[in-house]
N, C-alpha and C. Protein backbone atom coordinates (compact mmCIF):
# COMPACT_ATOMS: atom_id res chain seq x y z
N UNK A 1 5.55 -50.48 59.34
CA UNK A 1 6.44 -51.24 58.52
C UNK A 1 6.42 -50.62 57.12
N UNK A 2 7.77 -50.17 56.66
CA UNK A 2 7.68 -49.82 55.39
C UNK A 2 7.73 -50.74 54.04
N UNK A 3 7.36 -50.12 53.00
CA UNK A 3 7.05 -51.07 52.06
C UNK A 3 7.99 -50.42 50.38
N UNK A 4 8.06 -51.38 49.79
CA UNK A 4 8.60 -50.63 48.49
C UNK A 4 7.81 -51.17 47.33
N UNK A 5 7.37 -49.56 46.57
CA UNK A 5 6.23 -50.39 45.71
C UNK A 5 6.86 -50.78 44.46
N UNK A 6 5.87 -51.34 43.85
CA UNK A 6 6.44 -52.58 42.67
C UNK A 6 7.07 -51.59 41.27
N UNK A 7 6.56 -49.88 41.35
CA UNK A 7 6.90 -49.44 40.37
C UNK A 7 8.67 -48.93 40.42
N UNK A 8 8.82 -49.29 41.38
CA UNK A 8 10.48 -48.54 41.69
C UNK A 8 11.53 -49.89 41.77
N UNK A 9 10.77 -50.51 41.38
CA UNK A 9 11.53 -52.43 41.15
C UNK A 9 12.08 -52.06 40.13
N UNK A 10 13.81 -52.23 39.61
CA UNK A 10 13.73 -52.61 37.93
C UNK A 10 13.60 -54.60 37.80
N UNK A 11 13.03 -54.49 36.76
CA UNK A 11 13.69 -55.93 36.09
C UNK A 11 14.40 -56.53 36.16
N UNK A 12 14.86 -57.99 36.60
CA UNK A 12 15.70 -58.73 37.04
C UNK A 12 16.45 -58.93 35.14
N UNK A 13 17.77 -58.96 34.61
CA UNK A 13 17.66 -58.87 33.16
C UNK A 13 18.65 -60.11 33.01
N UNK A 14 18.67 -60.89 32.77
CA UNK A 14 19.60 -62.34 32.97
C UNK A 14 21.21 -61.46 32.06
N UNK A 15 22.20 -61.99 32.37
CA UNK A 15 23.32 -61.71 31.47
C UNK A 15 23.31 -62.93 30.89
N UNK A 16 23.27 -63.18 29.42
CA UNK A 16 23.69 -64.34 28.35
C UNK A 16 24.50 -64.16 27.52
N UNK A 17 25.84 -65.06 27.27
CA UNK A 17 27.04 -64.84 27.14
C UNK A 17 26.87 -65.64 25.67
N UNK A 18 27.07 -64.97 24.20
CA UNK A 18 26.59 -65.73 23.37
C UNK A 18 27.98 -66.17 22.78
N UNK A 19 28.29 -67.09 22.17
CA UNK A 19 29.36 -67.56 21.49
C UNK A 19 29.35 -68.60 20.42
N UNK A 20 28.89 -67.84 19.13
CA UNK A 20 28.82 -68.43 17.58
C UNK A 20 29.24 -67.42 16.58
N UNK A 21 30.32 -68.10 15.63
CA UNK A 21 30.74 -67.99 15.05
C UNK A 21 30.26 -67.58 13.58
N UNK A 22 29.25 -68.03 12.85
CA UNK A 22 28.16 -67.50 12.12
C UNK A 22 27.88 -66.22 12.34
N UNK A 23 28.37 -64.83 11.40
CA UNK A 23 27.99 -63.72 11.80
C UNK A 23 26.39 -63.33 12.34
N UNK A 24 25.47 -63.83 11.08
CA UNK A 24 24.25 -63.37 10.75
C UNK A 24 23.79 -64.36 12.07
N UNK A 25 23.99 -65.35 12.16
CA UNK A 25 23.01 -66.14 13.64
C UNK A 25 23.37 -66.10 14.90
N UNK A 26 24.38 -65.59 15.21
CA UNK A 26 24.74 -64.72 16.23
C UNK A 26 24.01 -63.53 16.52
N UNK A 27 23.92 -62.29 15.34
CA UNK A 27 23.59 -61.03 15.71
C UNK A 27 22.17 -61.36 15.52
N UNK A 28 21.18 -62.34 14.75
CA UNK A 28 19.63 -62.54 15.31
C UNK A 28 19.70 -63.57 16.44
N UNK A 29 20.56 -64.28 17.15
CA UNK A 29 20.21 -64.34 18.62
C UNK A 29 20.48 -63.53 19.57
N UNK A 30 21.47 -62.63 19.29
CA UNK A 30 21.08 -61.49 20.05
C UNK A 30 20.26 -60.62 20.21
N UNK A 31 19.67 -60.72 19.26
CA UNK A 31 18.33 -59.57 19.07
C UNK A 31 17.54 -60.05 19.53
N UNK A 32 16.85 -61.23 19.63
CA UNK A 32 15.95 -62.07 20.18
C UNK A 32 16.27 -62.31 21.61
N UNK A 33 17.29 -62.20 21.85
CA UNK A 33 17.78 -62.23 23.46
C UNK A 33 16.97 -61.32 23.95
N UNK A 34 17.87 -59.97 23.55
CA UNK A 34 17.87 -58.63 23.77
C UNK A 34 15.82 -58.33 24.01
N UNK A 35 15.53 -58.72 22.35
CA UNK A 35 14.21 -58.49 22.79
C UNK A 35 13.41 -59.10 23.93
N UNK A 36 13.51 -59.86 24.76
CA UNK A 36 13.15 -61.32 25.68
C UNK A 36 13.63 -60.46 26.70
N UNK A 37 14.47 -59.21 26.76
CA UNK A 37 14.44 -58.91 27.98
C UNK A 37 16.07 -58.83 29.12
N UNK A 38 16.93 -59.76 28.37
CA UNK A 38 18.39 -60.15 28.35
C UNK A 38 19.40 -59.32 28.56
N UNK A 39 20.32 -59.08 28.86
CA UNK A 39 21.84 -58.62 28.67
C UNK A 39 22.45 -59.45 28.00
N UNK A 40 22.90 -59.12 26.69
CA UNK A 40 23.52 -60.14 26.12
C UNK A 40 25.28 -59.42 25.92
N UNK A 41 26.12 -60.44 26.68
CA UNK A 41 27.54 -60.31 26.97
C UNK A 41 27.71 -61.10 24.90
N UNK A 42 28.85 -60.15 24.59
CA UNK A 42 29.42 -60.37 23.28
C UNK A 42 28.08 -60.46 22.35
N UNK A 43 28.01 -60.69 21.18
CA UNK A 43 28.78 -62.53 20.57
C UNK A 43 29.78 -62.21 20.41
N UNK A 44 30.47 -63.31 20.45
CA UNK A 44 32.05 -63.87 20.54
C UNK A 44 32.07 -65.07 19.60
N UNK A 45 33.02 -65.15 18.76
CA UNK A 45 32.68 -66.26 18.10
C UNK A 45 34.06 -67.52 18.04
N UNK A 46 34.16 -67.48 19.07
CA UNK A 46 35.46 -68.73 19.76
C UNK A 46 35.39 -69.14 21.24
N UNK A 47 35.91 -69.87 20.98
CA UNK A 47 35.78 -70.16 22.51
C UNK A 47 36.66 -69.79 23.45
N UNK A 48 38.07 -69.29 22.78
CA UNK A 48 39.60 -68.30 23.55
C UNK A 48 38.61 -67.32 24.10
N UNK A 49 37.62 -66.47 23.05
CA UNK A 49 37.59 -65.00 23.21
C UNK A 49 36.49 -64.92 24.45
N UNK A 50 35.67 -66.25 24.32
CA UNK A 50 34.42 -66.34 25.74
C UNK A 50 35.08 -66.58 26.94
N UNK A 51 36.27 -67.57 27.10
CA UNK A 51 36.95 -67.40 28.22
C UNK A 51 37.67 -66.49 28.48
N UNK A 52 38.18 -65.40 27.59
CA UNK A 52 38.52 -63.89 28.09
C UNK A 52 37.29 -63.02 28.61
N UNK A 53 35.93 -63.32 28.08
CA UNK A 53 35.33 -62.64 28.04
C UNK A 53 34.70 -62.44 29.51
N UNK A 54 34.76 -64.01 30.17
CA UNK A 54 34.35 -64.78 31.37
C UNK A 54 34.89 -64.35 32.57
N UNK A 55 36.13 -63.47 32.33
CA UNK A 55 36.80 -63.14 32.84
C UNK A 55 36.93 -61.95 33.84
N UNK A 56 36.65 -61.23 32.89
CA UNK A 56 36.02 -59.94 32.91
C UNK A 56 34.65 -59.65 33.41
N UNK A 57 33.58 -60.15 33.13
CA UNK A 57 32.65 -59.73 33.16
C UNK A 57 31.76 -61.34 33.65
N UNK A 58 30.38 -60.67 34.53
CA UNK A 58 30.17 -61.60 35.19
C UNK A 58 28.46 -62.12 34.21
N UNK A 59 28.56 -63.69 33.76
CA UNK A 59 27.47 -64.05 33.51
C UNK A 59 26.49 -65.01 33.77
N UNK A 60 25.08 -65.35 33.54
CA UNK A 60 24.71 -65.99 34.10
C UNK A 60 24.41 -67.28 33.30
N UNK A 61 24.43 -67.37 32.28
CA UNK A 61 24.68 -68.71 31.36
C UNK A 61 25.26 -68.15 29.94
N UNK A 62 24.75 -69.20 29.27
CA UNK A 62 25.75 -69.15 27.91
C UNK A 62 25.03 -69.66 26.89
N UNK A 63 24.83 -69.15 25.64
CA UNK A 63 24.38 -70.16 24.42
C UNK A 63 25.57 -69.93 23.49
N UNK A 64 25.87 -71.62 23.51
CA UNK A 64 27.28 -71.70 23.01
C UNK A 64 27.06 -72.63 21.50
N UNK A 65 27.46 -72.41 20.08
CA UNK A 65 27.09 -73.24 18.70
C UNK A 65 28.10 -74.52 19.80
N UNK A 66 27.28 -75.80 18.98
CA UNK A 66 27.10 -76.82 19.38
C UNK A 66 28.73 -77.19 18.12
N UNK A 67 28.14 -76.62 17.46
CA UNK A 67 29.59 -77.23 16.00
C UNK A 67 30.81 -75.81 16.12
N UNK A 68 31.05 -75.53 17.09
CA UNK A 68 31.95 -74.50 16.99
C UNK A 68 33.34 -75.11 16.94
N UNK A 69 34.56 -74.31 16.12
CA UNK A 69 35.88 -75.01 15.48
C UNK A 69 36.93 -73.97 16.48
């Protein structure tokens, strides 16, 4: 029975789809994503441009600003 060893695994890397409007707290949650290991889809800072974005490209959640206009 063959086996596949653990060094030829990559990393499972979540896609997180960010969408805030705030330049500067957007691009440090992406970095903090990013560092954690992440694919981070956009930032996007609307909610038109995340459902184009959704569209396109496949993700696995979202951190979306809670006060977004």
């Amino acid at each position: 029975m063959g086996s596949v060893s653990d060094s030829s695994l990559e990393p499972i890397r979540p896609s997180i789809l960010v969408v805030e409007e705030e330049y500067f707290i957007a691009e440090d949650l992406k970095q903090c994503l990013e560092n954690a290991g992440a694919r981070v889809v956009g930032p996007v800072g609307t909610e038109s441009a995340a459902l184009e974005l959704i569209d396109d490209v496949k993700v696995d959640c979202a951190v979306i600003d809670i006060n977004l206009r």
